[in-house]
C-alpha atoms as a PDB file:
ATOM      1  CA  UNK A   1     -65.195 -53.760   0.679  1.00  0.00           C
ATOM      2  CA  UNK A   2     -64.117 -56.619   2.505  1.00  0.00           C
ATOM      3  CA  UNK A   3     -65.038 -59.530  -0.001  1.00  0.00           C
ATOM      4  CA  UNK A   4     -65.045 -59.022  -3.326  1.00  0.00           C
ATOM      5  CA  UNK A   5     -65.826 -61.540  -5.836  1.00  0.00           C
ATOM      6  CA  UNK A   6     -65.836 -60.952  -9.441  1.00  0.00           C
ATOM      7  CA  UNK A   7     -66.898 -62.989 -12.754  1.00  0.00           C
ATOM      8  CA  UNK A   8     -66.388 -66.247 -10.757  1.00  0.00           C
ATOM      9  CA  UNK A   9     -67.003 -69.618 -12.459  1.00  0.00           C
ATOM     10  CA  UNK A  10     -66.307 -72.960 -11.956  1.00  0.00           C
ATOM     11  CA  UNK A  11     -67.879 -76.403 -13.835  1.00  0.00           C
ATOM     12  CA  UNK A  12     -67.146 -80.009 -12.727  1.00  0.00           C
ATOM     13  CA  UNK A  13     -66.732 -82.996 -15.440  1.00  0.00           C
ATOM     14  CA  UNK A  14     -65.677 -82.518 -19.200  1.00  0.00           C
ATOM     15  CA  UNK A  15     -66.869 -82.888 -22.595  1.00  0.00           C
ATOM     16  CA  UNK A  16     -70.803 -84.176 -22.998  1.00  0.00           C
ATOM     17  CA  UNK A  17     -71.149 -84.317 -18.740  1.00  0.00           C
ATOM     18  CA  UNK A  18     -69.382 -80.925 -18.249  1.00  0.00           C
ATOM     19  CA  UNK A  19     -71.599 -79.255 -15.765  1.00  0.00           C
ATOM     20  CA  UNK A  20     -70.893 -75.633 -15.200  1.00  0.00           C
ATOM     21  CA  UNK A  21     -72.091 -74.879 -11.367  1.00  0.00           C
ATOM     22  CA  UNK A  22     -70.619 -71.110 -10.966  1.00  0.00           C
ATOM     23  CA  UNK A  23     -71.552 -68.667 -14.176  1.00  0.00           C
ATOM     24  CA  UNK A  24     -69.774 -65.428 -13.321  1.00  0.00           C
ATOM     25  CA  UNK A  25     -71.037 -65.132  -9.801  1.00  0.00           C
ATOM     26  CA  UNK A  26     -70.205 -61.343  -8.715  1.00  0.00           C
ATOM     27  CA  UNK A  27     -70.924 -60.765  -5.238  1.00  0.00           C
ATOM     28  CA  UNK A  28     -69.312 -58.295  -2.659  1.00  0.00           C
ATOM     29  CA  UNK A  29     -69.456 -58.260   1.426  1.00  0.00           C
ATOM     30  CA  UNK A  30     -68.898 -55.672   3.553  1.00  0.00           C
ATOM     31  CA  UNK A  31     -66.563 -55.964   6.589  1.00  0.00           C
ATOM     32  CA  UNK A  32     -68.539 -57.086   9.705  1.00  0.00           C
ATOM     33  CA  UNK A  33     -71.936 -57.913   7.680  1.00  0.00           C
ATOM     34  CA  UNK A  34     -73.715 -60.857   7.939  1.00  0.00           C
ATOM     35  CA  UNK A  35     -74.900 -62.376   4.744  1.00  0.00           C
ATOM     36  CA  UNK A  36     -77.188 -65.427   3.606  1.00  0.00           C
ATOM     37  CA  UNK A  37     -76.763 -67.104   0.675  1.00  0.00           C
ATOM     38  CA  UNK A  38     -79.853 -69.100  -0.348  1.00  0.00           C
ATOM     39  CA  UNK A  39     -80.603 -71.355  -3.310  1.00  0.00           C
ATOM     40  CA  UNK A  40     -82.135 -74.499  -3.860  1.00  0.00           C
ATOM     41  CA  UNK A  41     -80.095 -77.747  -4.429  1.00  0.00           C
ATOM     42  CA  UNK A  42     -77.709 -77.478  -7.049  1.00  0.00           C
ATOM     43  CA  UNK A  43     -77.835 -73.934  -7.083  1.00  0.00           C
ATOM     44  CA  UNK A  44     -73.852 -73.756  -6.380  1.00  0.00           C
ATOM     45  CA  UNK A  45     -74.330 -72.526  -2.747  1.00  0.00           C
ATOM     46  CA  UNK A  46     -71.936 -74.594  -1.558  1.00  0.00           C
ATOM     47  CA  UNK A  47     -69.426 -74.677  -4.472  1.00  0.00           C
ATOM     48  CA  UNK A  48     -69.180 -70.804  -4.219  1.00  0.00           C
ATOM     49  CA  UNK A  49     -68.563 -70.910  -0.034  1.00  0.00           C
ATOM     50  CA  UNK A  50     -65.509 -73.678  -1.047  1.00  0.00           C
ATOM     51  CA  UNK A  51     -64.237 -71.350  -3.508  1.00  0.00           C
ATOM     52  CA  UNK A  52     -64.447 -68.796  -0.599  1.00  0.00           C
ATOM     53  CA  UNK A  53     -62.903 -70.710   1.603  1.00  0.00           C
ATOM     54  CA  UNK A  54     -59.971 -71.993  -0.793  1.00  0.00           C
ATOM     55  CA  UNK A  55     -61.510 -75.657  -0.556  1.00  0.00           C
ATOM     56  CA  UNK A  56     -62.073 -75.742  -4.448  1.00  0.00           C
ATOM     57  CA  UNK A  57     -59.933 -74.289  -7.202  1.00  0.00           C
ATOM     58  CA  UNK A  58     -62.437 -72.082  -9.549  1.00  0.00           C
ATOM     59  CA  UNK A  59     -62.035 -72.221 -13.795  1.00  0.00           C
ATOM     60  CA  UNK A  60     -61.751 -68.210 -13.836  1.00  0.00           C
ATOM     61  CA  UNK A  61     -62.735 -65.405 -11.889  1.00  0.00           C
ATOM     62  CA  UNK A  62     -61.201 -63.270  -8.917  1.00  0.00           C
ATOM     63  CA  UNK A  63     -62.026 -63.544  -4.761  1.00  0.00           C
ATOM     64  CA  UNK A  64     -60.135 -60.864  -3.125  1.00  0.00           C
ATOM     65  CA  UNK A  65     -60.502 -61.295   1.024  1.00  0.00           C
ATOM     66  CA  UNK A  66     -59.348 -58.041   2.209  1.00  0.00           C
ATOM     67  CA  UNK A  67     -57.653 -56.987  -0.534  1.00  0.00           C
ATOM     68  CA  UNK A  68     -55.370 -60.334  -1.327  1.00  0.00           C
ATOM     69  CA  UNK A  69     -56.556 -62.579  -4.240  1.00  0.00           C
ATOM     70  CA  UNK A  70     -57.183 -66.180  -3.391  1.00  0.00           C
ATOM     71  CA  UNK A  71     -57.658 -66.806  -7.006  1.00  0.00           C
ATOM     72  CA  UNK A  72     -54.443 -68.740  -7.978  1.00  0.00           C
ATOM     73  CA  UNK A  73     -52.828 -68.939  -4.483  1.00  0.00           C
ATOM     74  CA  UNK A  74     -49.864 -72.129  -3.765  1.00  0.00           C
ATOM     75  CA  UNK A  75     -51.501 -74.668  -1.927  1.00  0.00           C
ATOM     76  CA  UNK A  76     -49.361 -73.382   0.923  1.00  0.00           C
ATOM     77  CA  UNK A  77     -50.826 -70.044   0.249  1.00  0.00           C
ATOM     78  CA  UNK A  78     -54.313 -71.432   0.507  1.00  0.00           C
ATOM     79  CA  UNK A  79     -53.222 -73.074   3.976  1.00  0.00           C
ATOM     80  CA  UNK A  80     -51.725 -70.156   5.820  1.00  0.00           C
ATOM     81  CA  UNK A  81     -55.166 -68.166   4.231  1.00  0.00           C
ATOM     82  CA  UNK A  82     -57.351 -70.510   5.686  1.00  0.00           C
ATOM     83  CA  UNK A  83     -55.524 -70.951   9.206  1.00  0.00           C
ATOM     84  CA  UNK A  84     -55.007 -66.812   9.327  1.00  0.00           C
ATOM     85  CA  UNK A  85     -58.706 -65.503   8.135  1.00  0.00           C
ATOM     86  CA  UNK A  86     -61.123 -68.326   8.087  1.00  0.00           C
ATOM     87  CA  UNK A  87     -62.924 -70.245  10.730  1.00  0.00           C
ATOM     88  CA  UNK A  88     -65.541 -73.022   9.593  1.00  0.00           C
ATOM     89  CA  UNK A  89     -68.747 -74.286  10.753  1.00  0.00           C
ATOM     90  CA  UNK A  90     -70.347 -77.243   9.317  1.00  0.00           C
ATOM     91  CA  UNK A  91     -73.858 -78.955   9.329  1.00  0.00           C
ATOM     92  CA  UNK A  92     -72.431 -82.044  10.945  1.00  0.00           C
ATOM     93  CA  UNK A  93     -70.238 -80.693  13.594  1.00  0.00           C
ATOM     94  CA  UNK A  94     -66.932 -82.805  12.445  1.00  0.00           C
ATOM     95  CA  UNK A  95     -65.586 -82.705  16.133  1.00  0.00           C
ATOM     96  CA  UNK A  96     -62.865 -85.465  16.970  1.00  0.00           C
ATOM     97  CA  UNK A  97     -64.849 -87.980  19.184  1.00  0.00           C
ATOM     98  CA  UNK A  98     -62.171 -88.752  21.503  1.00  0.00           C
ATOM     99  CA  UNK A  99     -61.301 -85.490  22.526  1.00  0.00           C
ATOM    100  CA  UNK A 100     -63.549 -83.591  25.053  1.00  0.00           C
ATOM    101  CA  UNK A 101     -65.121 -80.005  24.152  1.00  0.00           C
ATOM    102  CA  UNK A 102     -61.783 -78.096  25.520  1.00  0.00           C
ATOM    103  CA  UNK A 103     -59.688 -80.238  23.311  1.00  0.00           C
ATOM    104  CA  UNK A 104     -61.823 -80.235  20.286  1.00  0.00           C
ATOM    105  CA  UNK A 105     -61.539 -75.956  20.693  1.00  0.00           C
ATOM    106  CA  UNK A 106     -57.542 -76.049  21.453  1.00  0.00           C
ATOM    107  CA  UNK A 107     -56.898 -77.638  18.403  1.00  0.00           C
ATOM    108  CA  UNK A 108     -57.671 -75.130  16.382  1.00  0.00           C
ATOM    109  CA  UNK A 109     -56.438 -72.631  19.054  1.00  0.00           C
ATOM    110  CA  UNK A 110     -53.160 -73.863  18.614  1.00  0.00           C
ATOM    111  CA  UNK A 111     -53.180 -73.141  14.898  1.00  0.00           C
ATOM    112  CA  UNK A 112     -53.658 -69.012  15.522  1.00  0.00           C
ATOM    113  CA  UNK A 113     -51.312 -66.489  16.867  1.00  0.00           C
ATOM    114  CA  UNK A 114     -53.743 -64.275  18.131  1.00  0.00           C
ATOM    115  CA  UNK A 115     -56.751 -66.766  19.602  1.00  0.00           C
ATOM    116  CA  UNK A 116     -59.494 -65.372  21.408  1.00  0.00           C
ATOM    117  CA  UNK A 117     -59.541 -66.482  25.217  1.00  0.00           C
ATOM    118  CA  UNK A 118     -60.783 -69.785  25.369  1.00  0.00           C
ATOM    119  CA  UNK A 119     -62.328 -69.152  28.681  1.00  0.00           C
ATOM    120  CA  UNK A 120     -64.153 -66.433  27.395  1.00  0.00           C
ATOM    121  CA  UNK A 121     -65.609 -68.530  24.876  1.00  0.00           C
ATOM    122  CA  UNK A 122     -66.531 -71.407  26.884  1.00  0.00           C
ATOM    123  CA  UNK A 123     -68.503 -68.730  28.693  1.00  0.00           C
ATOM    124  CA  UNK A 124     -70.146 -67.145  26.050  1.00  0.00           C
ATOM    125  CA  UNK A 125     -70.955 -70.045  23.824  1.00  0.00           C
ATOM    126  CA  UNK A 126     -72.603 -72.015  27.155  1.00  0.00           C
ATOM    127  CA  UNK A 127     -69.949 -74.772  27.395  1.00  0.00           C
ATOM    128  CA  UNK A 128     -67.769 -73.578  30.730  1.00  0.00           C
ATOM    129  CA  UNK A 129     -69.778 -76.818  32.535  1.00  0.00           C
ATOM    130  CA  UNK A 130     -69.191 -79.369  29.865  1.00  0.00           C
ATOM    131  CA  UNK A 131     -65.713 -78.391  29.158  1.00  0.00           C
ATOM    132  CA  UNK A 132     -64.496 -82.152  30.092  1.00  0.00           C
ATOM    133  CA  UNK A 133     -67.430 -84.011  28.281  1.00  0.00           C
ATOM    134  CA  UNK A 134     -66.867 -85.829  24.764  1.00  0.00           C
ATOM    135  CA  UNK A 135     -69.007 -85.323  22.165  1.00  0.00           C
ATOM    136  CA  UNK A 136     -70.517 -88.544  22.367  1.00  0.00           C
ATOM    137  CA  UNK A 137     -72.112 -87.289  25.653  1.00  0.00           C
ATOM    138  CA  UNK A 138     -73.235 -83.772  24.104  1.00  0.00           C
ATOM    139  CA  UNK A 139     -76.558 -82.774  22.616  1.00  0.00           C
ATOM    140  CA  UNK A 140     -76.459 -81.478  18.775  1.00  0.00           C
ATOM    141  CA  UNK A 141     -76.749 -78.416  20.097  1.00  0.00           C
ATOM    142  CA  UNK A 142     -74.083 -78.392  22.351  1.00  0.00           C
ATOM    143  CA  UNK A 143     -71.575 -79.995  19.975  1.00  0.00           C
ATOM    144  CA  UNK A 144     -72.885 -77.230  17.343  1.00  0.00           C
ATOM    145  CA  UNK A 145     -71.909 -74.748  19.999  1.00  0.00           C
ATOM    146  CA  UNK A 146     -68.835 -76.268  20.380  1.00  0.00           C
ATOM    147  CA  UNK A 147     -68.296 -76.485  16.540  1.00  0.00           C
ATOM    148  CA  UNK A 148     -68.747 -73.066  16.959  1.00  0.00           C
ATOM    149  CA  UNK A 149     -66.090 -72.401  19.467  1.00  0.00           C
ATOM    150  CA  UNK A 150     -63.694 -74.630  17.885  1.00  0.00           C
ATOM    151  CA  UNK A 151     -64.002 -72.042  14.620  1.00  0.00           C
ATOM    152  CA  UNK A 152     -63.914 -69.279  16.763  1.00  0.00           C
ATOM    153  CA  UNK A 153     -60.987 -69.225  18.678  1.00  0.00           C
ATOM    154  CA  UNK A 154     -58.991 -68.562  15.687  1.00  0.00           C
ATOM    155  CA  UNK A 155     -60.376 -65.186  15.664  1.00  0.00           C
ATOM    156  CA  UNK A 156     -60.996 -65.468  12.507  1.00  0.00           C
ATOM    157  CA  UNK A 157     -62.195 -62.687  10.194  1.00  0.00           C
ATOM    158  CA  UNK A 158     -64.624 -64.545   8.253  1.00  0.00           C
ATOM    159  CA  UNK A 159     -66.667 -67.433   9.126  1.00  0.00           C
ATOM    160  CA  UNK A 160     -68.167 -69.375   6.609  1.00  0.00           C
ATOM    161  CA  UNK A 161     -71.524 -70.983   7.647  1.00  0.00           C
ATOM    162  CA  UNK A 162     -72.565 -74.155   5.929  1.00  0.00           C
ATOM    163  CA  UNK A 163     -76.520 -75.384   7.013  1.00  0.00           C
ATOM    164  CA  UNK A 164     -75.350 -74.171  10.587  1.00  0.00           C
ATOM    165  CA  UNK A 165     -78.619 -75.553  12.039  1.00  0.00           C
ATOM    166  CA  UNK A 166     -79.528 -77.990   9.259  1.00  0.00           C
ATOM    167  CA  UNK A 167     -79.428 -80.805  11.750  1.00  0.00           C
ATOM    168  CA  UNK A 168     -80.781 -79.098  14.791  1.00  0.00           C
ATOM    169  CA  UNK A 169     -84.385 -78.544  16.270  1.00  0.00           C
ATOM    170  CA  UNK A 170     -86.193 -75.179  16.314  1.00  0.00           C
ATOM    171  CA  UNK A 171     -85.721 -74.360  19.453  1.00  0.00           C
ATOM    172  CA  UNK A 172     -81.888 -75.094  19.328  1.00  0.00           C
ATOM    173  CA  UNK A 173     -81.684 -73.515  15.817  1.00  0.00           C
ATOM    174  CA  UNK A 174     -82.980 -70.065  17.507  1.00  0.00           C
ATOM    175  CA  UNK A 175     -80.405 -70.253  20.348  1.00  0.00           C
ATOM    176  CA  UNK A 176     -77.142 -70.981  17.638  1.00  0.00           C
ATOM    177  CA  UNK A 177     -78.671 -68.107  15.851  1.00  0.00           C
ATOM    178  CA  UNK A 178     -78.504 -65.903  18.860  1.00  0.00           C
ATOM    179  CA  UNK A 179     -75.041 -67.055  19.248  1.00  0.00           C
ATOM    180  CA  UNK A 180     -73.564 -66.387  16.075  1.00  0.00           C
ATOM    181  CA  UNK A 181     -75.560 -62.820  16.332  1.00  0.00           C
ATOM    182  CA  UNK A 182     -73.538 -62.488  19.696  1.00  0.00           C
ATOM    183  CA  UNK A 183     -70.247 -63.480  17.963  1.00  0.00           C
ATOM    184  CA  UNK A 184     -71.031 -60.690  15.266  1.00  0.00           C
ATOM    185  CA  UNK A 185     -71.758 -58.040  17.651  1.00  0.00           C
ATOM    186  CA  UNK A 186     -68.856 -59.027  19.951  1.00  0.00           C
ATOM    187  CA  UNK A 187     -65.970 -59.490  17.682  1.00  0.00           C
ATOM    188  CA  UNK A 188     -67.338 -58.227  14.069  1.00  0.00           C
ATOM    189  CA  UNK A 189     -66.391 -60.908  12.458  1.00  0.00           C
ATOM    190  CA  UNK A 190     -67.770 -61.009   8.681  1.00  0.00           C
ATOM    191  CA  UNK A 191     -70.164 -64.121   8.431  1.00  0.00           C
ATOM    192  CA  UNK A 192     -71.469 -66.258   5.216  1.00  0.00           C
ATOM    193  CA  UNK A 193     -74.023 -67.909   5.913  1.00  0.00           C
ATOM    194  CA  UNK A 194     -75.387 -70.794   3.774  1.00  0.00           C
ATOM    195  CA  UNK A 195     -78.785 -72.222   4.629  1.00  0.00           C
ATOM    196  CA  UNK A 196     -82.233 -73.507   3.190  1.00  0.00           C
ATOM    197  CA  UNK A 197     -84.206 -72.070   5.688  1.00  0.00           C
ATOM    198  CA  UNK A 198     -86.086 -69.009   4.517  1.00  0.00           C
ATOM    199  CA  UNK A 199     -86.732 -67.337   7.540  1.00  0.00           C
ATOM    200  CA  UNK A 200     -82.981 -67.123   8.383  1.00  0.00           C
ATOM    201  CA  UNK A 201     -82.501 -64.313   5.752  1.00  0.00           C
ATOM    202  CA  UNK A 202     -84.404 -61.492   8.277  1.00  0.00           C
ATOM    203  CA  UNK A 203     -81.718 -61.428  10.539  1.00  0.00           C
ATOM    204  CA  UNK A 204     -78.653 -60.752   8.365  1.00  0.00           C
ATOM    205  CA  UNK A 205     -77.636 -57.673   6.657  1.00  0.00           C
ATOM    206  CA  UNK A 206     -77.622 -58.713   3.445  1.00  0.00           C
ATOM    207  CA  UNK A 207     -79.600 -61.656   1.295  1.00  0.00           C
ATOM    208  CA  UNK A 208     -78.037 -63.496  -1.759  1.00  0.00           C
ATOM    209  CA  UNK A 209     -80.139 -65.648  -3.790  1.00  0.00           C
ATOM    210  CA  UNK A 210     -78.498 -68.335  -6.480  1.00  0.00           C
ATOM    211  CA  UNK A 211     -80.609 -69.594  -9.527  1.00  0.00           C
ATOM    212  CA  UNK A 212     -78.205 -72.463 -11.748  1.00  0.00           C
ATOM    213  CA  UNK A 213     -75.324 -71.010 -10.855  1.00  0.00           C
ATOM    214  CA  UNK A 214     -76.040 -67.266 -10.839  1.00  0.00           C
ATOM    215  CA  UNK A 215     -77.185 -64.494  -8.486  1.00  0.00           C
ATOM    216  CA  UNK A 216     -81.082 -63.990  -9.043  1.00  0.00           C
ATOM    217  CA  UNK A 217     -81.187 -61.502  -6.375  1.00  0.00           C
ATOM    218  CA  UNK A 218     -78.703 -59.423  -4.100  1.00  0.00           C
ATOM    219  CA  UNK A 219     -80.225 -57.049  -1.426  1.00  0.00           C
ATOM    220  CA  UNK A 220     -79.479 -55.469   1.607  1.00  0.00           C
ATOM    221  CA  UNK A 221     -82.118 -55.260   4.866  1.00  0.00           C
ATOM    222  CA  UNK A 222     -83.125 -51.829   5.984  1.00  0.00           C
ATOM    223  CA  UNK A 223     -84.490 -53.761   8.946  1.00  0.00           C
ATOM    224  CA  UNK A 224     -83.489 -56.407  10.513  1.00  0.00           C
ATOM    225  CA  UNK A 225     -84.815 -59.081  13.135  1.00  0.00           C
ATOM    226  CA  UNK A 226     -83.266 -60.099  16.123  1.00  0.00           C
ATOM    227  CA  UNK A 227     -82.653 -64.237  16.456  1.00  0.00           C
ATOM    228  CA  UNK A 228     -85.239 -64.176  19.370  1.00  0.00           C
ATOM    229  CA  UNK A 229     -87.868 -62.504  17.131  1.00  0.00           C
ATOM    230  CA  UNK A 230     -87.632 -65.006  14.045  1.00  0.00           C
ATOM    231  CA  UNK A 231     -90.681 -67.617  13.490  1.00  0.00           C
ATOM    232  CA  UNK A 232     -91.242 -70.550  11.846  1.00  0.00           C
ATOM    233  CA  UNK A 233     -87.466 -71.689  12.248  1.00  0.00           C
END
């Protein structure tokens, strides 16, 4: 299994305010899947992808990524995990606004030392003709596509998905889908996806639901949708 995440909890505050938002989440991914994890606010959605991603340091609990714990890793540890495995996509894009599309991608190209050609994935992700532009001068999809590249070209083993198209129109919502279905098909790359939107959850491979801070529901699809056959994005 590829992620494997046992018993995990983590609360924030102490004494009369202590709020426990993880209560022994255990979850595990296979390698190359694609995976939602839906919840409604407060559900710890996001505190479990920051755990993942070795933003936040959990109470107890184990997250083994390929085999190596993150659980208790030096913060150096954390940082050569993150740089080596994980690429990040965010809701609000978080490119650098005066640096153009190719420079926003080479940063984190420069952080790898196995990046995937950035050519190729100025190609693929539909940004080969804006290559010079800022962001400033992009549409939210295009700087979502390039949020995309810029995660990407650390070849990265797992992406972690945060509201990907929160911010974004239907329309543009259904084309990032495709894309990130293209990027899983292409280059395999395990994907967590967090989102609100319920229709999202047809085209992955497997569906995790959290309730207060615990998994309500855990499934995998026997069928899936393609991104061009989802409605009511």
């Amino acid at each position: 299994m590829y992620l494997e995440i046992s018993n995990l909890r983590k609360s924030y505050g102490e004494g009369g305010s202590l709020t426990q938002v993880l209560k022994g989440i255990t979850l595990s991914v296979e390698e190359g899947h694609m995976c939602v994890i839906q919840g409604a606010s407060g559900s710890g959605k996001s505190t479990l992808l920051n755990g993942i991603g070795g933003l936040d340091v959990m109470d107890s609990g184990s997250i083994r990524v390929e085999g190596r714990e993150i659980c208790g890793l030096s913060r150096e540890g954390l940082s050569d995990y993150r740089r080596e495995s994980l690429g990040f996509i965010f809701q609000f894009y978080n490119l650098l606004p005066n640096l153009t599309v190719k420079e926003n991608i080479q940063v984190c190209e420069y952080l790898s030392d196995h990046p995937l050609p950035l050519e190729e994935l100025l190609e693929i992700l539909g940004l080969a003709s804006h290559r010079d532009k800022f962001p400033s001068q992009l549409s939210g999809g295009q700087q979502q596509r390039c949020a995309i590249a810029r995660a990407l070209v650390k070849n990265p083993r797992l992406l972690l998905c945060d509201e990907p198209t929160g911010a974004l129109d239907s329309h543009t919502s259904r084309d990032i889908l495709a894309l990130l279905e293209e990027v899983n098909r292409t280059y395999r790359t395990t994907m967590l996806i967090v989102t609100h939107n319920n229709t999202i959850k047809n085209m992955v491979d497997q569906v995790v639901f959290l309730k207060d801070g615990q998994i309500v529901k855990d499934y995998r699809n026997r069928q899936k949708l393609s991104a061009a056959e989802l409605e009511d994005l």
